[in-house]
Each structure stands twice: as structure tokens, then as C-alpha cells.
C-alpha atoms as a PDB file:
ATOM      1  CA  UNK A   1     158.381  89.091  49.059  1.00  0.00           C
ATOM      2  CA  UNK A   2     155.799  90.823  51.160  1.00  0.00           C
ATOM      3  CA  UNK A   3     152.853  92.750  49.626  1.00  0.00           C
ATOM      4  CA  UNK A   4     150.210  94.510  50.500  1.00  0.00           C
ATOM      5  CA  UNK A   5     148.253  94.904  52.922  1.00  0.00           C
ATOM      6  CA  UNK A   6     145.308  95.235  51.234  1.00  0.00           C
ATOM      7  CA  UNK A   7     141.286  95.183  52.578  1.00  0.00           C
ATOM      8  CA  UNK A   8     139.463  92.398  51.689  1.00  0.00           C
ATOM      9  CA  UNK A   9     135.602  91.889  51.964  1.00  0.00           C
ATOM     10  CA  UNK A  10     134.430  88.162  52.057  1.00  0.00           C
ATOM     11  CA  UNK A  11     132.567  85.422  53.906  1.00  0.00           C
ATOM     12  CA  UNK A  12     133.271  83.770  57.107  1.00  0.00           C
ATOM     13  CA  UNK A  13     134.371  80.305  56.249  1.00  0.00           C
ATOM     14  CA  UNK A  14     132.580  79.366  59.292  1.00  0.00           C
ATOM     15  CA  UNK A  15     128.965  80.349  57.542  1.00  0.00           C
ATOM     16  CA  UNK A  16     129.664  78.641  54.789  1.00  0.00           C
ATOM     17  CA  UNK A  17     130.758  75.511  56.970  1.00  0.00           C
ATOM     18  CA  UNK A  18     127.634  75.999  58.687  1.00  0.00           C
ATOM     19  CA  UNK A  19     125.175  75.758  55.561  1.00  0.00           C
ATOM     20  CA  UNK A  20     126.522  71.791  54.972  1.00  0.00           C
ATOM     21  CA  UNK A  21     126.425  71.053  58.523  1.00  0.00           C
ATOM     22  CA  UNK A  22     128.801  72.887  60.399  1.00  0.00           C
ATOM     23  CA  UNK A  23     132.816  72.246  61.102  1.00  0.00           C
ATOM     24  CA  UNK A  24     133.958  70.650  64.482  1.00  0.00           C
ATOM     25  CA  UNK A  25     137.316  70.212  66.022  1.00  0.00           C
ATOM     26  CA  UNK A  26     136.944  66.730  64.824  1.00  0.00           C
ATOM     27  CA  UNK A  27     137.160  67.919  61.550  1.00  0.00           C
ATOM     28  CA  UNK A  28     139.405  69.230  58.352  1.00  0.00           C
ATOM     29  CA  UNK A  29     138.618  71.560  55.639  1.00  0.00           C
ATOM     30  CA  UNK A  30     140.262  71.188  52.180  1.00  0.00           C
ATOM     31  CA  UNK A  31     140.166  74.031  49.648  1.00  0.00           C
ATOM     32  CA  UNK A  32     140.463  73.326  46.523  1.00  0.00           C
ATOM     33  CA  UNK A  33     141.504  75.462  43.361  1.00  0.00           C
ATOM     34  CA  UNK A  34     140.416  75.874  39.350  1.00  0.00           C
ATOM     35  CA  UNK A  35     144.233  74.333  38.963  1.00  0.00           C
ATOM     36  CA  UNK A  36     144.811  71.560  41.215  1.00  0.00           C
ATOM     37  CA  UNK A  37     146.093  73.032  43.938  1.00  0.00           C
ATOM     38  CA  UNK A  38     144.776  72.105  47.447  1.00  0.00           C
ATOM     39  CA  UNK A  39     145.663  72.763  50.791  1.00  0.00           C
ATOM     40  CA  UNK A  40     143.556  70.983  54.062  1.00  0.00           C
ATOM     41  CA  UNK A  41     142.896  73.245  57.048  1.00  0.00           C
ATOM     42  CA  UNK A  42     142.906  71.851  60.279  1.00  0.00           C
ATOM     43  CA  UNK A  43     140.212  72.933  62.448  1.00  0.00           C
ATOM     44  CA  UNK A  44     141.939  75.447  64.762  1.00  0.00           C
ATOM     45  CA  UNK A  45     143.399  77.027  61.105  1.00  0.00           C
ATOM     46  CA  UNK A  46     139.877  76.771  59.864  1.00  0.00           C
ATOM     47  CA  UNK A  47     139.076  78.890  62.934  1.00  0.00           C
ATOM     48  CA  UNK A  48     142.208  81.618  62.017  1.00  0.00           C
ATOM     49  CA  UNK A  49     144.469  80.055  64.261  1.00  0.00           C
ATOM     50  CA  UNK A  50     147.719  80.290  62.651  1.00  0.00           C
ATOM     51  CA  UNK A  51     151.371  81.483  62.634  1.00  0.00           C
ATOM     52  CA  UNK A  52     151.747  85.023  62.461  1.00  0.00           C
ATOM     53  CA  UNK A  53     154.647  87.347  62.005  1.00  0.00           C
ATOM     54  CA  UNK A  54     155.915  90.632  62.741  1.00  0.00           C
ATOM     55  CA  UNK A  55     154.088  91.300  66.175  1.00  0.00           C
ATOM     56  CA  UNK A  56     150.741  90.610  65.320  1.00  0.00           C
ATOM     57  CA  UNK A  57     148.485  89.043  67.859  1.00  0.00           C
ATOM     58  CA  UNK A  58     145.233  89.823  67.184  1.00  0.00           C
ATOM     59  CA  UNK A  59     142.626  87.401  65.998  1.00  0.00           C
ATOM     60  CA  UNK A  60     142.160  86.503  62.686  1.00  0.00           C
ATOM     61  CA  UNK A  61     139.163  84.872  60.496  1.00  0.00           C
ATOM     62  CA  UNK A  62     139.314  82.991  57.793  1.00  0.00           C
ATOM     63  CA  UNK A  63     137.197  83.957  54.749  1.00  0.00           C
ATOM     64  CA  UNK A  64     136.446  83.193  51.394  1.00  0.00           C
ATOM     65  CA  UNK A  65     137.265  87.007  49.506  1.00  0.00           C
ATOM     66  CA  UNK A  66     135.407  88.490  46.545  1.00  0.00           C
ATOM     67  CA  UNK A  67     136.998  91.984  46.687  1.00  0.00           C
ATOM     68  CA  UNK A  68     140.059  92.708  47.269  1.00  0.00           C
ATOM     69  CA  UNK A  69     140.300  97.378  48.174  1.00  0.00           C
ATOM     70  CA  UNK A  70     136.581  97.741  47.078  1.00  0.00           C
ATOM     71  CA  UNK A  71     137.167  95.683  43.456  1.00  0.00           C
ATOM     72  CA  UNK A  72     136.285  92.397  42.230  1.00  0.00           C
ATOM     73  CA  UNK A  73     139.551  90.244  42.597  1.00  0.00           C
ATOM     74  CA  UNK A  74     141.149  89.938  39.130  1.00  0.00           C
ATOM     75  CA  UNK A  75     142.446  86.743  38.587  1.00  0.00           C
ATOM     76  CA  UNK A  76     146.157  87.982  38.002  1.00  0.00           C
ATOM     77  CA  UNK A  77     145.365  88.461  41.660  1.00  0.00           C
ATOM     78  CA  UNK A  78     143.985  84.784  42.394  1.00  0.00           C
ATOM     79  CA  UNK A  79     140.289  85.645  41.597  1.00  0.00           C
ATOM     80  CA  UNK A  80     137.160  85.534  41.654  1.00  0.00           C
ATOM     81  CA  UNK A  81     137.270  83.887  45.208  1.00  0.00           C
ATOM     82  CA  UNK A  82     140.688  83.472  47.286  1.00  0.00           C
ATOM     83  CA  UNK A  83     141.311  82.713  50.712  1.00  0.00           C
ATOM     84  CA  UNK A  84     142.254  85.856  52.940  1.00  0.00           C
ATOM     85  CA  UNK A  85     143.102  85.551  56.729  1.00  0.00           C
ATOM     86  CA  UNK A  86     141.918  89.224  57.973  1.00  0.00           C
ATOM     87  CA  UNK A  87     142.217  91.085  61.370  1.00  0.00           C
ATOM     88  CA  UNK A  88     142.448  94.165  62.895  1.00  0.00           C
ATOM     89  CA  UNK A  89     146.614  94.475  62.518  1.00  0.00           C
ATOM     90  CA  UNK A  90     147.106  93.161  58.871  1.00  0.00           C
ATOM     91  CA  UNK A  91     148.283  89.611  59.632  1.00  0.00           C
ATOM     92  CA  UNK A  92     151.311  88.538  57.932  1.00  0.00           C
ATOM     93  CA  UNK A  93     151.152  84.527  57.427  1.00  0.00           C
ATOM     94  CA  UNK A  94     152.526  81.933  55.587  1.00  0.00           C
ATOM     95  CA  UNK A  95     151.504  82.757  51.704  1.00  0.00           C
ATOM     96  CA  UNK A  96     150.543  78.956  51.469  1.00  0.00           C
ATOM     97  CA  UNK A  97     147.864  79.352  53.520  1.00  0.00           C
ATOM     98  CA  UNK A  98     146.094  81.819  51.072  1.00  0.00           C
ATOM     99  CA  UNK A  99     144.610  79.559  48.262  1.00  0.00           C
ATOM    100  CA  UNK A 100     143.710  81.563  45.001  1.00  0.00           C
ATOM    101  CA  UNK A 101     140.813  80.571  42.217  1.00  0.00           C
ATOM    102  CA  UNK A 102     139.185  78.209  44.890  1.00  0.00           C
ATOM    103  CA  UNK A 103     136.215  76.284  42.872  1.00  0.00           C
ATOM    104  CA  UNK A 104     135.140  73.737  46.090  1.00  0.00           C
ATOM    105  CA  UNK A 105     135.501  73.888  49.855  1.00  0.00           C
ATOM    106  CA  UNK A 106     135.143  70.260  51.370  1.00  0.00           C
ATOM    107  CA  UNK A 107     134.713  69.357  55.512  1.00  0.00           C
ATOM    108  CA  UNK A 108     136.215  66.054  56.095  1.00  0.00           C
ATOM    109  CA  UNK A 109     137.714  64.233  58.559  1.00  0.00           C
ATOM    110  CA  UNK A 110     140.323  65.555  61.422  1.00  0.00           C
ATOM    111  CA  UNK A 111     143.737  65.631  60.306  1.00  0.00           C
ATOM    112  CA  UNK A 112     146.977  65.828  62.644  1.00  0.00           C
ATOM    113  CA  UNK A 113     149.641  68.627  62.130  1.00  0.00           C
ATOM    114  CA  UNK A 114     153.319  66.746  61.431  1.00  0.00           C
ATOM    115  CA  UNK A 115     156.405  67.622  60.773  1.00  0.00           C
ATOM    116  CA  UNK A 116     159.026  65.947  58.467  1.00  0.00           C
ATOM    117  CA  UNK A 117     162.347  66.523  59.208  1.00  0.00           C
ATOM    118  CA  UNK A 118     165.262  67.586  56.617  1.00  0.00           C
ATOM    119  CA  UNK A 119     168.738  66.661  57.574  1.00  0.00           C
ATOM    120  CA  UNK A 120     171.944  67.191  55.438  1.00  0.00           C
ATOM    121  CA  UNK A 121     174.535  70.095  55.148  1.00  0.00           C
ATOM    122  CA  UNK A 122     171.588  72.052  57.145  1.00  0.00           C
ATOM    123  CA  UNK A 123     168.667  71.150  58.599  1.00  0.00           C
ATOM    124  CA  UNK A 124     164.945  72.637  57.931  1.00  0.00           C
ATOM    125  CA  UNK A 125     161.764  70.838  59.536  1.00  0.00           C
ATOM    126  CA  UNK A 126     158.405  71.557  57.209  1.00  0.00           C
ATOM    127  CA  UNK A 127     155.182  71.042  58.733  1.00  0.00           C
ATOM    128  CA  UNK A 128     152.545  69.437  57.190  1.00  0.00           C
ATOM    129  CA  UNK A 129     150.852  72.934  55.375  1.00  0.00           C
ATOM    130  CA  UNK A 130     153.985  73.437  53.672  1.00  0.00           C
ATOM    131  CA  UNK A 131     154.543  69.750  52.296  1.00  0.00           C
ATOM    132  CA  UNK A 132     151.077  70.174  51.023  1.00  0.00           C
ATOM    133  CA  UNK A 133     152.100  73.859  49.333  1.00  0.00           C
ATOM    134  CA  UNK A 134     155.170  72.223  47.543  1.00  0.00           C
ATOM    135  CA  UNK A 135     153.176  69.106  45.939  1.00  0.00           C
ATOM    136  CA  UNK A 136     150.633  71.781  45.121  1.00  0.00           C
ATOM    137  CA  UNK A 137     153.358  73.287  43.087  1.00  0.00           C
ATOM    138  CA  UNK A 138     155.240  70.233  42.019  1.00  0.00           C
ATOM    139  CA  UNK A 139     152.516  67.325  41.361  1.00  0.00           C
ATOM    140  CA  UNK A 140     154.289  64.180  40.021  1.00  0.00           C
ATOM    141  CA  UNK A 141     152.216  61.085  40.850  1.00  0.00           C
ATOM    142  CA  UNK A 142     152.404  57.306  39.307  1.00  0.00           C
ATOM    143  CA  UNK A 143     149.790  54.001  39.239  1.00  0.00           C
ATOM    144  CA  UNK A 144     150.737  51.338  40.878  1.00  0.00           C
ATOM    145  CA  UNK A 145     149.900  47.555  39.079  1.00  0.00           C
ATOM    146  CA  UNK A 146     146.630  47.748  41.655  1.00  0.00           C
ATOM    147  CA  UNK A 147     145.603  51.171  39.870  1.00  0.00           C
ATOM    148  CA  UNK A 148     145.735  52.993  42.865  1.00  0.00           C
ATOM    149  CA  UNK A 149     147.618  56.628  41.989  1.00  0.00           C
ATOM    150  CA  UNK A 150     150.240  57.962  44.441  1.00  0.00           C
ATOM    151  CA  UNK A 151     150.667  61.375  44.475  1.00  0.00           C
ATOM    152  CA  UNK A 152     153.712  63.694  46.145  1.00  0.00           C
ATOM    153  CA  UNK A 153     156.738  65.616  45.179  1.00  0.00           C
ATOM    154  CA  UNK A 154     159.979  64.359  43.881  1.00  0.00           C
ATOM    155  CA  UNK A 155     161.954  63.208  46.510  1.00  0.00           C
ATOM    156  CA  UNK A 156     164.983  65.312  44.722  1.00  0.00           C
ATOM    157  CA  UNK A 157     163.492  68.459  45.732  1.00  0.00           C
ATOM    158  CA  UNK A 158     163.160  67.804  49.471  1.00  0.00           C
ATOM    159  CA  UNK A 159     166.695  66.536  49.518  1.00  0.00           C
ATOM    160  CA  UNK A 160     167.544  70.082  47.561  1.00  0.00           C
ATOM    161  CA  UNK A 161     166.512  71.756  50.432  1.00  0.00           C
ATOM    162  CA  UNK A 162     169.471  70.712  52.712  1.00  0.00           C
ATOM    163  CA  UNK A 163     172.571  69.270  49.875  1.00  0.00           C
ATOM    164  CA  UNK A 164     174.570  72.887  51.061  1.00  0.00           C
ATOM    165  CA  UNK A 165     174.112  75.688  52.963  1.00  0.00           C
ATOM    166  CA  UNK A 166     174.297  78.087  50.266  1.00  0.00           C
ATOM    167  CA  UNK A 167     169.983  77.893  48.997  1.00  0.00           C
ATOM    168  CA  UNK A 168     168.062  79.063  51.794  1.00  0.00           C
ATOM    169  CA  UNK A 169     166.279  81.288  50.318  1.00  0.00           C
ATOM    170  CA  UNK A 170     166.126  79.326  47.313  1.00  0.00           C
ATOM    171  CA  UNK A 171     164.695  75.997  48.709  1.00  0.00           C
ATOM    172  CA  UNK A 172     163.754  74.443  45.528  1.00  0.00           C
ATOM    173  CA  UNK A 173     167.395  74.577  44.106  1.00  0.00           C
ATOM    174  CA  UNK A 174     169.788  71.301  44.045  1.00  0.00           C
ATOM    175  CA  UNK A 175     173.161  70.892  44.072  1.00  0.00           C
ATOM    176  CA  UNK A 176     174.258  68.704  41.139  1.00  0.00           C
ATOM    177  CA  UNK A 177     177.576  69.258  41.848  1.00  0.00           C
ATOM    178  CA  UNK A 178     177.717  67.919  45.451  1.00  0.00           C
ATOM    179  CA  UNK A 179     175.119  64.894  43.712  1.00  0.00           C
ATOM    180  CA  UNK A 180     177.334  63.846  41.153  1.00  0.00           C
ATOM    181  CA  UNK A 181     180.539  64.101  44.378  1.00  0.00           C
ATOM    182  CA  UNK A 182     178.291  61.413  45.646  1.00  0.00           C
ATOM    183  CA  UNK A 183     176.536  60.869  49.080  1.00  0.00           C
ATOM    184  CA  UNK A 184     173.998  58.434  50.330  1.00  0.00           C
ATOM    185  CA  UNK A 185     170.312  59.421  51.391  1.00  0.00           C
ATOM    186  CA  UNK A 186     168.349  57.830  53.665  1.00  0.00           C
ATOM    187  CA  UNK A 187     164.623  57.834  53.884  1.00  0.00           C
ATOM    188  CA  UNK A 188     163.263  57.070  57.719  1.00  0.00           C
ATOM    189  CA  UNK A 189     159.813  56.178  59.185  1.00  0.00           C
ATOM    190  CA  UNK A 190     158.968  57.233  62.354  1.00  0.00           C
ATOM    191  CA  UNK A 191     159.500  53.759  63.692  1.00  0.00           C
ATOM    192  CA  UNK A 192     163.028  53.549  62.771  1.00  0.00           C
ATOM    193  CA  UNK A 193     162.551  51.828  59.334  1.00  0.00           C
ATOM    194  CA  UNK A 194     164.359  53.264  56.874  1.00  0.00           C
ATOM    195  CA  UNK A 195     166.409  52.018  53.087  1.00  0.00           C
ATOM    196  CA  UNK A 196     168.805  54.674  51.644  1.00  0.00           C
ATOM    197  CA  UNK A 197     169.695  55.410  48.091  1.00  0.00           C
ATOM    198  CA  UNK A 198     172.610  56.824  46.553  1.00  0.00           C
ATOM    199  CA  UNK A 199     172.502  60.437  44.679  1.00  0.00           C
ATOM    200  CA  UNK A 200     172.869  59.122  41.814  1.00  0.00           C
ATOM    201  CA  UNK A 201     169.426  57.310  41.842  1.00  0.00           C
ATOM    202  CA  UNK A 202     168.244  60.235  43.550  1.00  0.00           C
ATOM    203  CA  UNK A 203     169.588  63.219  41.458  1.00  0.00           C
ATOM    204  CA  UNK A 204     166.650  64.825  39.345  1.00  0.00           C
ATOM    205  CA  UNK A 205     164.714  61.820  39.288  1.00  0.00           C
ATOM    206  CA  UNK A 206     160.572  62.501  39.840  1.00  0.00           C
ATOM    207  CA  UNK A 207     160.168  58.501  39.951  1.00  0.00           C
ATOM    208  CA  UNK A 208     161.319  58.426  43.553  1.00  0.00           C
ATOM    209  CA  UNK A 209     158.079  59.945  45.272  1.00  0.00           C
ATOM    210  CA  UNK A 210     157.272  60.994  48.931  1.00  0.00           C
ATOM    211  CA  UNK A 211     153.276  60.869  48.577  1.00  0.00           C
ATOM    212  CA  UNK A 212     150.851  62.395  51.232  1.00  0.00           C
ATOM    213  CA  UNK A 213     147.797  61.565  48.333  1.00  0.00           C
ATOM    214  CA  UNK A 214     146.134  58.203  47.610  1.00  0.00           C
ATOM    215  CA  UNK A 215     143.704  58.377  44.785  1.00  0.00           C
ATOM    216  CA  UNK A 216     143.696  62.417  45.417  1.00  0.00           C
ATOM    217  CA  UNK A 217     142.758  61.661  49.253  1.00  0.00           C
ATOM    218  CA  UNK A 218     144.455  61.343  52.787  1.00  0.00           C
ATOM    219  CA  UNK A 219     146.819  58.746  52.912  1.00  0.00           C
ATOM    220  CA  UNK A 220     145.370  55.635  54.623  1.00  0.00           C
ATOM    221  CA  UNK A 221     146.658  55.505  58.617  1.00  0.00           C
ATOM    222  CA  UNK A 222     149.292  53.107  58.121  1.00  0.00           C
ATOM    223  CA  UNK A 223     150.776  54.840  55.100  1.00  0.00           C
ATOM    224  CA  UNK A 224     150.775  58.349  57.549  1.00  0.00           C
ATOM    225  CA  UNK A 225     151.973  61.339  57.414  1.00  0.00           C
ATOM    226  CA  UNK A 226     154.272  60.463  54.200  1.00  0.00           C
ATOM    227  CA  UNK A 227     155.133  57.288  51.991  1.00  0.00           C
ATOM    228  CA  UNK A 228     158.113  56.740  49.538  1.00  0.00           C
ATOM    229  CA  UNK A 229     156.679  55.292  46.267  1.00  0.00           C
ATOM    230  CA  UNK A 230     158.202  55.007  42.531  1.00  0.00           C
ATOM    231  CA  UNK A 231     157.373  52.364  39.880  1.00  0.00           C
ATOM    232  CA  UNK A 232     161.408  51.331  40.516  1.00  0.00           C
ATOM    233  CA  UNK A 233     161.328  50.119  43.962  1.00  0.00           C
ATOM    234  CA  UNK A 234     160.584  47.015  45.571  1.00  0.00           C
ATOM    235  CA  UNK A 235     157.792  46.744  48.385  1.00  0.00           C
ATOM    236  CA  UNK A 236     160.148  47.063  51.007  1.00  0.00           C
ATOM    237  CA  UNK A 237     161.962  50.394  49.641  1.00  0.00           C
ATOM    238  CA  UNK A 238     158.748  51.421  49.758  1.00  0.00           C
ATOM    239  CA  UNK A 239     158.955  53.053  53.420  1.00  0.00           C
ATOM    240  CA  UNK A 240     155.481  53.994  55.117  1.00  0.00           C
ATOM    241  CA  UNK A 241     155.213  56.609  57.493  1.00  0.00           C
ATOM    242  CA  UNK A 242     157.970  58.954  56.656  1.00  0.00           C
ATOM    243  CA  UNK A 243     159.247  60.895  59.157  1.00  0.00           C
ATOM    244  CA  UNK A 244     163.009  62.333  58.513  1.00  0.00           C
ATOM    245  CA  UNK A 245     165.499  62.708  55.155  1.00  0.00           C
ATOM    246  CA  UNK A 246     169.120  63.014  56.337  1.00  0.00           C
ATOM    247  CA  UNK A 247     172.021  62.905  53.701  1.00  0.00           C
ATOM    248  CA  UNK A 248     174.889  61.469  56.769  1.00  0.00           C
ATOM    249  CA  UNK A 249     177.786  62.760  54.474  1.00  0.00           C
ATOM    250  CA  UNK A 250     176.486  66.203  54.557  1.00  0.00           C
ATOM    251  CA  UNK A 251     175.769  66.696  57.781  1.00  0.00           C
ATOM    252  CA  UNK A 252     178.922  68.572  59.413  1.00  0.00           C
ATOM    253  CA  UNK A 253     180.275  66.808  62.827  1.00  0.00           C
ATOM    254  CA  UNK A 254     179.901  69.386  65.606  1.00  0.00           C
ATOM    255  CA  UNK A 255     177.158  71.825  63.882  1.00  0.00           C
ATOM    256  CA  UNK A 256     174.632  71.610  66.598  1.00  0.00           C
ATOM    257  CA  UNK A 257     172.278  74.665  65.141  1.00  0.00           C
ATOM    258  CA  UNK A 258     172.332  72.622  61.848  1.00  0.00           C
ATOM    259  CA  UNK A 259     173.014  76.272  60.085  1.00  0.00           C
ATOM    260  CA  UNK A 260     175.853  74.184  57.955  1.00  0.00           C
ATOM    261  CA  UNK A 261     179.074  76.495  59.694  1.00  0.00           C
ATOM    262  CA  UNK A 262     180.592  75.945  63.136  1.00  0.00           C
ATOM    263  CA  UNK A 263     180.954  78.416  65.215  1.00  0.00           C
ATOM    264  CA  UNK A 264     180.940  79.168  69.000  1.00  0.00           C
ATOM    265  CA  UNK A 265     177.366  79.041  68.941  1.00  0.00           C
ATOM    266  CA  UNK A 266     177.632  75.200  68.519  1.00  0.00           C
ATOM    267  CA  UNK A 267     180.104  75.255  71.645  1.00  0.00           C
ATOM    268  CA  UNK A 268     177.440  77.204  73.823  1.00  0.00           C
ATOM    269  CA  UNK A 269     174.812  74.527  72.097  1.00  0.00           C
ATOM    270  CA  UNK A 270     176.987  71.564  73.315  1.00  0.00           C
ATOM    271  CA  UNK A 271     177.762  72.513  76.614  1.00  0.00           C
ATOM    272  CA  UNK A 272     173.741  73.435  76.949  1.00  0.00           C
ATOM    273  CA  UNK A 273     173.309  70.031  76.074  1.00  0.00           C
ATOM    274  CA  UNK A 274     176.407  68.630  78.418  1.00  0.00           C
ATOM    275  CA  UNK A 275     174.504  69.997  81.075  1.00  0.00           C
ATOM    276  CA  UNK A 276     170.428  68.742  79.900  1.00  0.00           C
ATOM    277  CA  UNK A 277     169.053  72.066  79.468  1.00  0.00           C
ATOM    278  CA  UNK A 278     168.302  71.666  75.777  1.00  0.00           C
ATOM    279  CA  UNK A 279     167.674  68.271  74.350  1.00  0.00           C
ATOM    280  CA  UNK A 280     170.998  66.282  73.227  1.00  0.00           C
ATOM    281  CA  UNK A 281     171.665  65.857  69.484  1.00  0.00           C
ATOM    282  CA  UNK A 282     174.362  63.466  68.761  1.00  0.00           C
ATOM    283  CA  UNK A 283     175.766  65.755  66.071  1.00  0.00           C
ATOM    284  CA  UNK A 284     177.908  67.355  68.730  1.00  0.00           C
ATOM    285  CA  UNK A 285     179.563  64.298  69.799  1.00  0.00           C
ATOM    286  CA  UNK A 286     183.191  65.179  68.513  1.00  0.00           C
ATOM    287  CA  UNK A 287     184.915  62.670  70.056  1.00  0.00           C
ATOM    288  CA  UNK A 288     182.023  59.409  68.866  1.00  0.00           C
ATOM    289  CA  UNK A 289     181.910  58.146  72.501  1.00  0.00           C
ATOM    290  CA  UNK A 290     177.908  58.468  72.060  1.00  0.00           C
ATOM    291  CA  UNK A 291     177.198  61.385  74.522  1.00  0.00           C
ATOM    292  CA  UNK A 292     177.761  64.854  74.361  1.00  0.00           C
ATOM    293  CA  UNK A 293     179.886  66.681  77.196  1.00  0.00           C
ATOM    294  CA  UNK A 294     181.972  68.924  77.887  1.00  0.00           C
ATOM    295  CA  UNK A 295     185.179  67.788  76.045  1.00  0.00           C
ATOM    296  CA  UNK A 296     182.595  67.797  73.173  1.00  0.00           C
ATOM    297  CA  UNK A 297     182.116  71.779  73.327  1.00  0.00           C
ATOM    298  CA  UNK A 298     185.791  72.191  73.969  1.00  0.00           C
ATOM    299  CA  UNK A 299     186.822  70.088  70.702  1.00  0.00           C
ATOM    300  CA  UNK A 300     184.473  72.375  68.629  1.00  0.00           C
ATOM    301  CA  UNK A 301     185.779  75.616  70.076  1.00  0.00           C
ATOM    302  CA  UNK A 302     189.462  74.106  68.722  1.00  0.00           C
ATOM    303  CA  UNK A 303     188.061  73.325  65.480  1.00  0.00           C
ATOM    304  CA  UNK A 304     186.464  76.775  65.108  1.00  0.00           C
ATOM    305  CA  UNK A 305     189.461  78.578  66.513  1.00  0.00           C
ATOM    306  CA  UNK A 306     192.197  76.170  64.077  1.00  0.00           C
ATOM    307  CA  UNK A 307     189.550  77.066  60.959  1.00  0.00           C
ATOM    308  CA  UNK A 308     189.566  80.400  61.804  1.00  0.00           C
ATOM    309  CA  UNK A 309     193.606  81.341  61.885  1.00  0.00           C
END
């Protein structure tokens, strides 16, 4: 839901940067709320360089807002201080970006942008901002026998995201149904690594976590971006550097938009890739000879056409 637009009067995060110091490219900025949650700005964001929507191109700047149409902001409305991105066209953004209740700003260290990637009955690809939204919104975290505190979001509810086609606008659902059918998930580091658990482990279960925290900071290097922890796994379920969740039973042979259907869209998408103008995925390869041709868009044009009459 999109409201608003409203006028808000602030501070450039940029002079408040600049009374500790100053922010660089070489640096972060984490904002932190009255309730826990946090979200870590890169520099460019810092600088109110972000995804927009709806046409608007002008530039923004970040700011920490008092008022919100002339009035102090209430706190049913994320008050006294909230982040607002403001420009000249009323920016639409991602709501994550837009902390409420903030109580302490923080300049750290740089931090890459990353994006894990979802892959079951659909496929969705969140960046790093919004992994950070949904732990903000669904802390679990355990201690380890070292006393060092993981903290992340049930791997359950990132596997929710893509067990059907039916929740996309309802990311946080999961299918119990499909779950208790059975299907295997696999967790993957970037590397190739990867140890897979079955649904039934997985279903509901907040003791399976993907951290991005370590003691309520960054992740150490060779844990990055993400890192499957739970006080039930052995060190090496424990994969570092998580980079993709695919459910392999789910994922529908031929559907090369990953929109869960197939249609002649996937035909166009396989012959596009028969012919190397978009990048191959192998989940067009109809026939399992490893490549994807021709005979590969052909095969899903029968399948839609025999599904269809």
C-alpha cells in the first residue's frame, strides 16, 4: 500500500555525518531504532541513491525528519525522528528504506550490496536491504557453546517465499501443505558448497537460521553475505557464505521466467537463450542433454499447447 506523499522537514544525513567526522564511499551507515530494528546504508544510499518507482528521476536526500506536513511526527507515524528520502517529484522507494523511531545513527565500515537468490515453484532474488528489513521484522537468534549470538530469520520464511506460486504478494506465507507433500531444500554458498534438508526439518522451525549478525554486527568476511546456523546442526551443515535457496522438486522443468506457469513466454525465453542473447538457465533444458536449444523451446511450446486443450 502506497501513502502519502506527504512534506517532510528534517536534516541532511550528510550534516549530521559530518559533525563525527564525515561519511566516505569507504563507508556504511546503520540506523538504528527505539525497537531493534536496523537497516545499514551503503554509501551511495547514504547519499539518496536508490531505487525509485513510478517515473521519478530526480535526486533525492536522505534526512533524518522531525515534521512530517508542518507537525511533529506522532509516533503512530514512526516518530519523533524517521528516515525520509525527499525530492522534488515525491519519490516512491522501497518502504524498508524508511526507518521509524531511530534512537542512534552509526558510520562504519563499507559494506557490499548482494543478492541471495530464491529458487523453488518461483523464483525471487532479495538484495541485501531487504534481507536486513525481514530479520528486522522477524529476529530469531541463538548462542553458540563459544557464546557468540547468531542472529537472522528463520530459514522457513525465505523458503515460504517460493514453495508455490500462489503468495506473491504475501511473501511471508508458507505452504504447509506442499511441506508436509515433502521436498528437499538445499542451502548453497557461493562457492558451490551446499547440504540440503528435508521439509520436514525445515517446516516452521526458527532453529534453522540464515544469519547476516554476529554479536549484533557484520558478519565476519568468511561467514559473508549470509551463514546457516541452528543449535541442531553439525559444523559442516553449517554453510558460510550463502548465496542461493532452491527447493529442486518445486522448480517446474521448462519455466524459464521462474513465474511458476509455462507459457510461450518460456519458448521465446529458450530460443533467446538457444541463440546467446540472454544468459542460459538450465531450467529450459526439456530434453536433460545439458544445453538449451532449439528442440528445447519447441518441447515447451508442446507442453503448453497439450496443457492447454
Amino acid at each position: 500500500m502506497v501513502v502519502g506523499p506527504f512534506n517532510y522537514t528534517g536534516v541532511n544525513i550528510t550534516y549530521l555525518a559530518d559533525l563525527v567526522g564525515g561519511i566516505t564511499p569507504s563507508n556504511s551507515m546503520k540506523i538504528t531504532a527505539s525497537d531493534g530494528y536496523s537497516m545499514t546504508y551503503t554509501y551511495e544510499q547514504a547519499m539518496g541513491d536508490i531505487a525509485t518507482y513510478e517515473g521519478t528521476t530526480g535526486p533525492m536526500t536522505m534526512v533524518i525528519a522531525y515534521e512530517e506536513d508542518g507537525n511533529p511526527i506522532s509516533s503512530d507515524c514512526g516518530g519523533p525522528l524517521r528516515i525520509a528520502f525527499v525530492g522534488s517529484d515525491s519519490p516512491i522507494t522501497d518502504g524498508h528504506f524508511w526507518c521509524k523511531y531511530i534512537n542512534k545513527i552509526e558510520i562504519l565500515g563499507g559494506v557490499a550490496d548482494w543478492n541471495l537468490t530464491l529458487t523453488g515453484a518461483i523464483r525471487d532474488m532479495p538484495d541485501r536491504s531487504t534481507i536486513e528489513s525481514c530479520v528486522g521484522c522477524h529476529r530469531t537468534s541463538w548462542t553458540d557453546g563459544s557464546s557468540q549470538e547468531w542472529s537472522g530469520i528463520p530459514l522457513w520464511l525465505l523458503v515460504g517465499v517460493v514453495d508455490d506460486s500462489m503468495n506473491e504478494t504475501a511473501k511471508h506465507y508458507f505452504n504447509d501443505t506442499v511441506a508436509e507433500i515433502g521436498y528437499n531444500v538445499t542451502v548453497a554458498a557461493g562457492d558451490g558448497y551446499c547440504k540440503t534438508f528435508n521439509s520436514t526439518i525445515v517446516a516452521r522451525n526458527d532453529e534453522l537460521i540464515i544469519a547476516n549478525e554476529l554479536n549484533g554486527t557484520a558478519l565476519p568476511q568468511e561467514c559473508l553475505p549470509l551463514k546457516l546456523v541452528g543449535p541442531n546442526l553439525t559444523k559442516s551443515e553449517m554453510v558460510s557464505g550463502v548465496a542461493e535457496i532452491r527447493i529442486p522438486e518445486l522448480i517446474v522443468c521448462g519455466d524459464a521466467n521462474h513465474d511458476g506457469i509455462l507459457t510461450t513466454v518460456d519458448a521465446v525465453l529458450a530460443l533467446r537463450m538457444a541463440v546467446g542473447s540472454v544468459e542460459t538457465d538450465l531450467v529450459a533444458d526439456m530434453n536433460g542433454d545439458g544445453q538449451v536449444t532449439s528442440v528445447d523451446a519447441l518441447m515447451i511450446l508442446q507442453t503448453v499447447y497439450m496443457w492447454s486443450s
